[in-house]
Protein backbone atom coordinates (compact mmCIF):
# COMPACT_ATOMS: atom_id res chain seq x y z
CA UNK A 1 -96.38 -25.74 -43.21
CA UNK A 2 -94.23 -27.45 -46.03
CA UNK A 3 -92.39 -30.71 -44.35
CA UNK A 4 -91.96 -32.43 -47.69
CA UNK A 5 -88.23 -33.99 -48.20
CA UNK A 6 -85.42 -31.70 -49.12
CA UNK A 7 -82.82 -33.06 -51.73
CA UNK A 8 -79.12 -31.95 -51.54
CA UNK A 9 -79.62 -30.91 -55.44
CA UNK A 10 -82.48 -28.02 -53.60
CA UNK A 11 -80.69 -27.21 -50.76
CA UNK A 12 -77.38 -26.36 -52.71
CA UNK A 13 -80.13 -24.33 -55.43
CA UNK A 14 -81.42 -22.36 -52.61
CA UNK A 15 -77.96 -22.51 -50.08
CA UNK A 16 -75.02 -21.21 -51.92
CA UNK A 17 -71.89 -22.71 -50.02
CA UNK A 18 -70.34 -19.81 -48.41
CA UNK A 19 -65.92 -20.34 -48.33
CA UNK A 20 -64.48 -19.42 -44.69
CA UNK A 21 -61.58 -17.16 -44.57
CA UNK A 22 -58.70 -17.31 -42.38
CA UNK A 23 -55.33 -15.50 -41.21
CA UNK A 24 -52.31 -16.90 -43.04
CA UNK A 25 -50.10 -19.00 -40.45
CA UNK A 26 -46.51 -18.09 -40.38
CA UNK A 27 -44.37 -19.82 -41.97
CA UNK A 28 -43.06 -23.11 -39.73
CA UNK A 29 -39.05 -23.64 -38.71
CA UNK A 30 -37.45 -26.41 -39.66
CA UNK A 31 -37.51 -28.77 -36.17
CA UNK A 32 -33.46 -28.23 -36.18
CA UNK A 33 -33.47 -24.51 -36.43
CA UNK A 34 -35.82 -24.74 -33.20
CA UNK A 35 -34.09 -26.80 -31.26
CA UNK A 36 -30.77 -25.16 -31.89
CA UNK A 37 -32.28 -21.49 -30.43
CA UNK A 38 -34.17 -23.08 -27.72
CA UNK A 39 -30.77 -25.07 -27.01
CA UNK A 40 -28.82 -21.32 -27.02
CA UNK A 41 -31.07 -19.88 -24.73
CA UNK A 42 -30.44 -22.81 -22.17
CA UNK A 43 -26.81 -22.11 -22.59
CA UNK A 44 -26.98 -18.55 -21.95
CA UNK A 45 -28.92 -19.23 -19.33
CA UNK A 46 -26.73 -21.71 -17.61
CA UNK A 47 -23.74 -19.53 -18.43
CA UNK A 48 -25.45 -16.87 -16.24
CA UNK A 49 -25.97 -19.42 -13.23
CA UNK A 50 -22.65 -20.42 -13.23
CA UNK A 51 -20.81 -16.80 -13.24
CA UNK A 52 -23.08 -15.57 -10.13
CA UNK A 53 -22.46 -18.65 -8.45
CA UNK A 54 -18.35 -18.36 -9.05
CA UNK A 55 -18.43 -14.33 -8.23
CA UNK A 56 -20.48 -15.80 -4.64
CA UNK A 57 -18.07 -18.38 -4.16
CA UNK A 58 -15.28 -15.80 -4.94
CA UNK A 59 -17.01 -13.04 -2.17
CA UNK A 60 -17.24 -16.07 0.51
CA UNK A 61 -13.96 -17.12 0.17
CA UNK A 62 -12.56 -13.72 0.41
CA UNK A 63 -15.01 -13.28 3.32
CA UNK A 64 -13.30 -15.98 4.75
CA UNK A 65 -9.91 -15.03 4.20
CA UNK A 66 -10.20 -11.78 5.53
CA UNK A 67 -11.88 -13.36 8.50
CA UNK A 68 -8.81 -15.95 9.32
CA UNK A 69 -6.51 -13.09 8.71
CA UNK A 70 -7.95 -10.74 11.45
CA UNK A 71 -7.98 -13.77 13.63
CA UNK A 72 -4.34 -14.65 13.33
CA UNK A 73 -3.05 -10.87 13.22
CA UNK A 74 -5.28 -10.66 17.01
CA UNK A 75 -4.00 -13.94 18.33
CA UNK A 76 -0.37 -12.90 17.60
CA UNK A 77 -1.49 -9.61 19.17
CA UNK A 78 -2.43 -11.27 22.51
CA UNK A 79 0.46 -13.89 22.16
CA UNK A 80 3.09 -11.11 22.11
CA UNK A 81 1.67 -8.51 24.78
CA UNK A 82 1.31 -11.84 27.10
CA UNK A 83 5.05 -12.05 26.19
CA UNK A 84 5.56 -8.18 27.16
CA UNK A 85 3.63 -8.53 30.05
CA UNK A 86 6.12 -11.62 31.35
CA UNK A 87 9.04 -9.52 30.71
CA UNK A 88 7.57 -6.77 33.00
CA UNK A 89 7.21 -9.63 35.66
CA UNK A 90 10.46 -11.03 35.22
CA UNK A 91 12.16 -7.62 35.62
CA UNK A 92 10.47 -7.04 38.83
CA UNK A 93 11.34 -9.90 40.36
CA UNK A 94 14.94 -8.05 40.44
CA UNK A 95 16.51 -11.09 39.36
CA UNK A 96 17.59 -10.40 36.36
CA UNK A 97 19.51 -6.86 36.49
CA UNK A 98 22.82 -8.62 38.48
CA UNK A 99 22.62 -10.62 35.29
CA UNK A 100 22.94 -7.60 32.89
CA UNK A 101 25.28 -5.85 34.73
CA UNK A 102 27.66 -9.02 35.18
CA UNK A 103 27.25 -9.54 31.11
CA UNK A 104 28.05 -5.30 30.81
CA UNK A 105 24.81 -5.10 28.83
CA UNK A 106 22.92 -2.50 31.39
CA UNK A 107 21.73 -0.05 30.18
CA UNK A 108 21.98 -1.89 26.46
CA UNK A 109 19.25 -3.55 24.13
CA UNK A 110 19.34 -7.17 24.91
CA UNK A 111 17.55 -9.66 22.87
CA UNK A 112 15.03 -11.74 24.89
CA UNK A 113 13.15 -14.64 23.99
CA UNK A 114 9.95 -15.12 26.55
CA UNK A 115 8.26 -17.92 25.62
CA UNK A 116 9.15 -18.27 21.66
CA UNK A 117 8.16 -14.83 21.64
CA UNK A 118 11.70 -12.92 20.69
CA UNK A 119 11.76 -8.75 21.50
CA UNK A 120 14.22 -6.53 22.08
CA UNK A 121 14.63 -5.02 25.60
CA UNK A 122 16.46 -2.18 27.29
CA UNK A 123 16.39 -1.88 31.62
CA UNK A 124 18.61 1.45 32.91
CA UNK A 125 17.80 4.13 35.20
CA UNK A 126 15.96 7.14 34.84
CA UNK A 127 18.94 9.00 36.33
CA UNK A 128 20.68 8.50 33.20
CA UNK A 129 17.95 11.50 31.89
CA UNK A 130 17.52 14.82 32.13
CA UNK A 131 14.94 15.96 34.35
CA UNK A 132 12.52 18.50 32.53
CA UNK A 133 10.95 19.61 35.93
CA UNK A 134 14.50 20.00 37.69
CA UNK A 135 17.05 20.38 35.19
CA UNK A 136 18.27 24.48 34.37
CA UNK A 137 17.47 25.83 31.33
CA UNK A 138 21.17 25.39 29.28
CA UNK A 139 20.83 22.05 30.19
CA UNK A 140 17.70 21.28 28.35
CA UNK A 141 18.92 23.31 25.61
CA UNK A 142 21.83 21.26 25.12
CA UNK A 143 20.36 18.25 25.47
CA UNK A 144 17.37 19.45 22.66
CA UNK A 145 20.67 20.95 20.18
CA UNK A 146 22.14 17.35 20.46
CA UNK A 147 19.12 15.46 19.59
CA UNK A 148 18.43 17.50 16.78
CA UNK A 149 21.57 17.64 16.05
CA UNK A 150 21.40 20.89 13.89
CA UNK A 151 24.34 23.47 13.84
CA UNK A 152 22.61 26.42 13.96
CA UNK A 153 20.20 25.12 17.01
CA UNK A 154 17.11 27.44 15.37
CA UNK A 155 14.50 24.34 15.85
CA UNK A 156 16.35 23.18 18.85
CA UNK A 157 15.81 26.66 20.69
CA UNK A 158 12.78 27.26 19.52
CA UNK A 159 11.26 23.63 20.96
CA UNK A 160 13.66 24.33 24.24
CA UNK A 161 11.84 28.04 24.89
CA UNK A 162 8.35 26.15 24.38
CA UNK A 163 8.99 23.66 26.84
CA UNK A 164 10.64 26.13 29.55
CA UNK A 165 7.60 28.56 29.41
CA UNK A 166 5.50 25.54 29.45
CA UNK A 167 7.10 24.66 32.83
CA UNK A 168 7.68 28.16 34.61
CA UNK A 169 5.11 29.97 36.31
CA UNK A 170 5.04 33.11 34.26
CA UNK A 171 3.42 34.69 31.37
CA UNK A 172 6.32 36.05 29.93
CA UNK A 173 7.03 34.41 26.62
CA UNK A 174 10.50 33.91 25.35
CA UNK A 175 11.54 34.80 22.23
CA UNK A 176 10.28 31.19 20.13
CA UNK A 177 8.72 30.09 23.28
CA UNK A 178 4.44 30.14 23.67
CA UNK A 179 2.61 30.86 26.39
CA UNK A 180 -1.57 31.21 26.73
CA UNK A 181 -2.39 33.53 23.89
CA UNK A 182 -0.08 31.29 21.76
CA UNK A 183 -2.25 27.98 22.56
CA UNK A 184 -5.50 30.16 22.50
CA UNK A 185 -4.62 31.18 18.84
CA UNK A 186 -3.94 28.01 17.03
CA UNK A 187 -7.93 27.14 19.10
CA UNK A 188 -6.60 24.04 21.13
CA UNK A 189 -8.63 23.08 24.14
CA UNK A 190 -5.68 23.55 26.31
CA UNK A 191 -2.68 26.47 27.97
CA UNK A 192 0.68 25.84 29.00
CA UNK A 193 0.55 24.11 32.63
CA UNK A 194 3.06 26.84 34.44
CA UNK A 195 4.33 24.13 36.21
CA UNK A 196 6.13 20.88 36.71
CA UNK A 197 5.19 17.87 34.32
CA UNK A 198 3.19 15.51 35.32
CA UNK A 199 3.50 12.70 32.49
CA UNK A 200 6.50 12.50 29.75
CA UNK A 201 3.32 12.51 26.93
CA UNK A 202 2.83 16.12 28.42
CA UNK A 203 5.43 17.48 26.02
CA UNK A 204 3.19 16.70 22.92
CA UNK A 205 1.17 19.29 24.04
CA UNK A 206 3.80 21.62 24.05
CA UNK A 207 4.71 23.94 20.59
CA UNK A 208 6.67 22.01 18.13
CA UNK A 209 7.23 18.92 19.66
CA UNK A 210 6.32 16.73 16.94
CA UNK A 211 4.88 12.83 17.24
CA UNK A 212 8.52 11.90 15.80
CA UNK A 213 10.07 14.30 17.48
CA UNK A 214 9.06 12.93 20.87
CA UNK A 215 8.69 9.05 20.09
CA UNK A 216 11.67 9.26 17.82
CA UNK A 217 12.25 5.73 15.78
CA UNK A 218 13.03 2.58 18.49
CA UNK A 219 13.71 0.09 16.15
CA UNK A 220 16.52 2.56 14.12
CA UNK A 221 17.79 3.08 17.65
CA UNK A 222 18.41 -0.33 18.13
CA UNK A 223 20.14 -0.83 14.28
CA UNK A 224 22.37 2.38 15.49
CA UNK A 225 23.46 0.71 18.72
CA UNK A 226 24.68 -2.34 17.63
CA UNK A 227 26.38 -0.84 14.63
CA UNK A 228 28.44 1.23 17.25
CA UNK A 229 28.82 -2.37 19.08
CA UNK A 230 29.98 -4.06 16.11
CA UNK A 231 32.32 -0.95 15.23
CA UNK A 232 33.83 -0.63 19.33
CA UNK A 233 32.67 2.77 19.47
CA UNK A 234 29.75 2.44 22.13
CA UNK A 235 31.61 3.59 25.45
CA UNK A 236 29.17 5.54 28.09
CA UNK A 237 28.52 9.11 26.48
CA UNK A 238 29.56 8.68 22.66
CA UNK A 239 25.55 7.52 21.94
CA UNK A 240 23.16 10.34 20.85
CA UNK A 241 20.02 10.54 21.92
CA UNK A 242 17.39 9.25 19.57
CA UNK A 243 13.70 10.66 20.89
CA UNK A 244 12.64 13.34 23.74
CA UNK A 245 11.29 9.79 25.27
CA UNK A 246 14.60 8.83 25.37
CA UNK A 247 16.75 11.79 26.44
CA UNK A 248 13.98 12.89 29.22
CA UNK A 249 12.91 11.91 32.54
CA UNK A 250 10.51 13.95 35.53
CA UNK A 251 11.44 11.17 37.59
CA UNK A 252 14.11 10.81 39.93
CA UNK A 253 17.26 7.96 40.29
CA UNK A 254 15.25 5.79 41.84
CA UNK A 255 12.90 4.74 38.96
CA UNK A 256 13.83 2.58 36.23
CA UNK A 257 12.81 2.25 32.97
CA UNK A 258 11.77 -1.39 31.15
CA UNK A 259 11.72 -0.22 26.65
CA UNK A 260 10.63 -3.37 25.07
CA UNK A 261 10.19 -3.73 21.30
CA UNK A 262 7.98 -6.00 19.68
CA UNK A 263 7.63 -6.83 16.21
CA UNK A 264 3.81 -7.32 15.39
CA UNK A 265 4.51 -8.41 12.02
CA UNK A 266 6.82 -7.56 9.01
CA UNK A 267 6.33 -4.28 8.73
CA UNK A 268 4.60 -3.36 12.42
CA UNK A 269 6.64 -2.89 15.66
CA UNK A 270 5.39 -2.10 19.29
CA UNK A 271 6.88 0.12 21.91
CA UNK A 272 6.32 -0.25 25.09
CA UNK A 273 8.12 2.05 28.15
CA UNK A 274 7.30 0.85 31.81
CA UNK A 275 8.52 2.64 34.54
CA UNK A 276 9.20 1.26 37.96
CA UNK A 277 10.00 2.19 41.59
CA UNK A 278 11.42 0.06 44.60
CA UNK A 279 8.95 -1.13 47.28
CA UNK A 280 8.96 -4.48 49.03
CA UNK A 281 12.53 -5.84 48.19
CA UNK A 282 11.38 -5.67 44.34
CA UNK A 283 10.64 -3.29 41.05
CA UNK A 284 6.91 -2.60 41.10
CA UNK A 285 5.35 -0.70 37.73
CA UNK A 286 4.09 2.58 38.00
CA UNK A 287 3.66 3.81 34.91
CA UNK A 288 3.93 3.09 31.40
CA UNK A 289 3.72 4.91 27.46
CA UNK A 290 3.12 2.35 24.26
CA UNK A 291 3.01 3.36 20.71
CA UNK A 292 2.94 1.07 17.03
CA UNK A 293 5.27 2.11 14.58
CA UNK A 294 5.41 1.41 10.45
CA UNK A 295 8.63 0.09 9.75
CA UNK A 296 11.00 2.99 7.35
CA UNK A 297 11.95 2.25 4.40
CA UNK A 298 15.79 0.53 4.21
CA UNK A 299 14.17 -1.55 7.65
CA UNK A 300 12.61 -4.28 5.94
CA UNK A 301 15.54 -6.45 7.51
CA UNK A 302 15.39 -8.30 10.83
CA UNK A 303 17.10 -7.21 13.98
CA UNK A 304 16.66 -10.46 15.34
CA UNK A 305 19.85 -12.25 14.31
CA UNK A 306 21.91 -8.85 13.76
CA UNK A 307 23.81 -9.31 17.61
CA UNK A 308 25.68 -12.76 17.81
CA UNK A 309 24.94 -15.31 20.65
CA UNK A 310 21.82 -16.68 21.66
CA UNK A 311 18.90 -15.02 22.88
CA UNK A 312 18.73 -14.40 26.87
C-alpha cells in the first residue's frame, strides 16, 4: 500500500469539486412589514377579548337586573297581602263598621291606608244580593238583563236558563238552558249539580258565564262609583251591577262581604272578596275568592287621589 504524501494540486486532478445545490429561500419582508401584521393580528385578537368580555358583562348585568326585579315585584307582593290580611283583621274586630255607617260610606268603596299600604275597600251585607239558591226564577232573570244591560235580553236569558237548570233537580232543559248531555258534548269533566250552589266560583262552570262575565272589572267599578259621587247621582238603587260576583250571593243576611283592591303595580290590581259570619261578639272569615287583573286601556290613571279627603 501507497502512503506517499498527497498534494492539493493531485487531489483536485483526481477529486473534481462537486457544487451543492439548494432550494431557493423566499424572499425576506422588510422588518416593518412584519411587525405591522404580527401587530394586526394582536389587535384582532384583543378586539375579540374585549367584545366577549362586554357581551358577559352585558348577560350578568341583565342577570342581575332581572334578579332585583323579581325580588322587589315579590317583596311588594308580600308587603301588600300583609296589608290585606290587616284589613281582614281590622274588620273583624267590628270596630270599624259604626264608623262607616256614621260617615254614610257603608256599603261604599272607601280608601284605606294600612300601614303605607293604600287599597280600596268595600264592607256591606250579603243581603244586599240576590240569592241564586233561593231567589225565583224572574228574579234572576232580571237581575242577569240589568247587568248585561242588553235590550233584547237574548244573552241575558240564555246565561239565566243555564244557571236555573244548573240549580233545579231536573233534566229538562230550557230553551238556552244546558243540562248533562249539553256538558257531556262540549267533553268537560263535569254535569250540572241539580242542586243548590255551594261556592259563588260554581257559576263558571255553568254555560256562558264568561271569566269577565262573572269577575266583571273592580277597579272600573270603583271609577263608576265615584263619578256618580262626584255627579250626586249615587242614592241606594240607581248603581248597576258590575259582575255576577257582585250582583250574587248563596248566603244569607247574616254574612258580610270585605272587596278589597290592591294595586300590585302600574298596570296589575288584586281582588280580594272575604266573606264573614258573626260568632263570639265579632266578624270571623269564612270564605274568600281572589283574582289579578291587567289594567284596560283609558285606566292607566290612579284612583288613589280621585275621592277628596284623606285616607281612613
Amino acid at each position: 500500500m501507497d502512503f506517499s504524501p498527497v498534494t492539493l494540486e493531485a487531489l483536485i486532478k483526481t477529486e473534481p469539486c462537486r457544487t451543492l445545490k439548494t432550494a431557493p429561500y423566499p424572499p425576506s419582508l422588510p422588518r416593518s412589514e412584519m411587525g405591522q401584521k404580527a401587530a394586526g393580528s394582536i389587535l384582532i385578537f384583543v378586539l375579540w377579548v374585549l367584545a366577549l368580555a362586554s357581551l358577559l358583562a352585558q348577560q350578568y348585568l341583565l342577570h342581575n337586573r332581572e334578579q332585583g326585579s323579581l325580588i322587589k315585584s315579590a317583596w311588594r307582593r308580600y308587603r301588600y297581602e300583609v296589608a290585606a290580611d290587616s284589613a281582614v283583621q281590622l274588620f273583624s274586630s267590628g270596630s270599624f263598621e259604626p264608623l262607616l255607617r256614621q260617615a254614610g260610606q257603608f256599603g261604599k268603596w272607601v280608601r284605606l291606608d294600612v300601614g303605607g299600604v293604600l287599597m280600596w275597600v268595600k264592607w256591606d251585607s250579603e243581603s244586599s244580593r240576590v240569592n241564586l239558591n233561593t231567589a225565583s226564577d224572574e228574579r234572576i232573570r232580571d237581575t242577569l238583563l240589568e247587568l248585561f244591560g242588553d235590550e233584547s235580553g237574548r244573552d241575558a236569558g240564555a246565561v239565566a236558563d243555564a244557571i236555573l237548570d244548573w240549580r233545579d233537580d231536573d233534566d229538562l232543559v230550557r230553551i238556552n238552558g244546558a243540562e248533562a248531555s249539553y256538558y257531556e258534548s262540549v267533553n268537560v269533566s263535569y254535569r250540572p249539580a241539580d242542586g243548590p250552589f255551594k261556592a259563588l266560583t260554581e257559576l263558571l262552570l255553568v254555560k256562558g258565564v264568561t271569566e269577565r262575565l262573572f269577575w266583571g272589572d273592580p277597579y272600573q267599578g270603583i271609577l263608576n262609583e265615584l263619578q256618580a259621587d262626584q255627579e250626586e247621582i249615587s242614592e241606594q238603587g240607581t248603581k248597576s251591577p258590575s259582575s255576577i260576583l257582585e250582583s250574587f250571593t248563596i248566603y244569607g243576611k247574616n254574612v258580610m262581604r270585605l272587596t278589597i283592591v290592591l294595586p300590585w303595580s302600574e298596570k296589575v290590581y288584586g281582588l280580594r272578596v272575604v266573606l264573614f259570619e258573626h260568632s263570639g261578639g265579632k266578624w270571623v272569615p269564612f270564605a274568600g275568592y281572589g283574582r289579578e287583573f291587567l289594567k284596560l286601556k283609558g285606566q292607566e290613571g290612579t284612583i288613589e287621589t280621585t275621592r277628596g279627603g284623606s285616607a281612613l
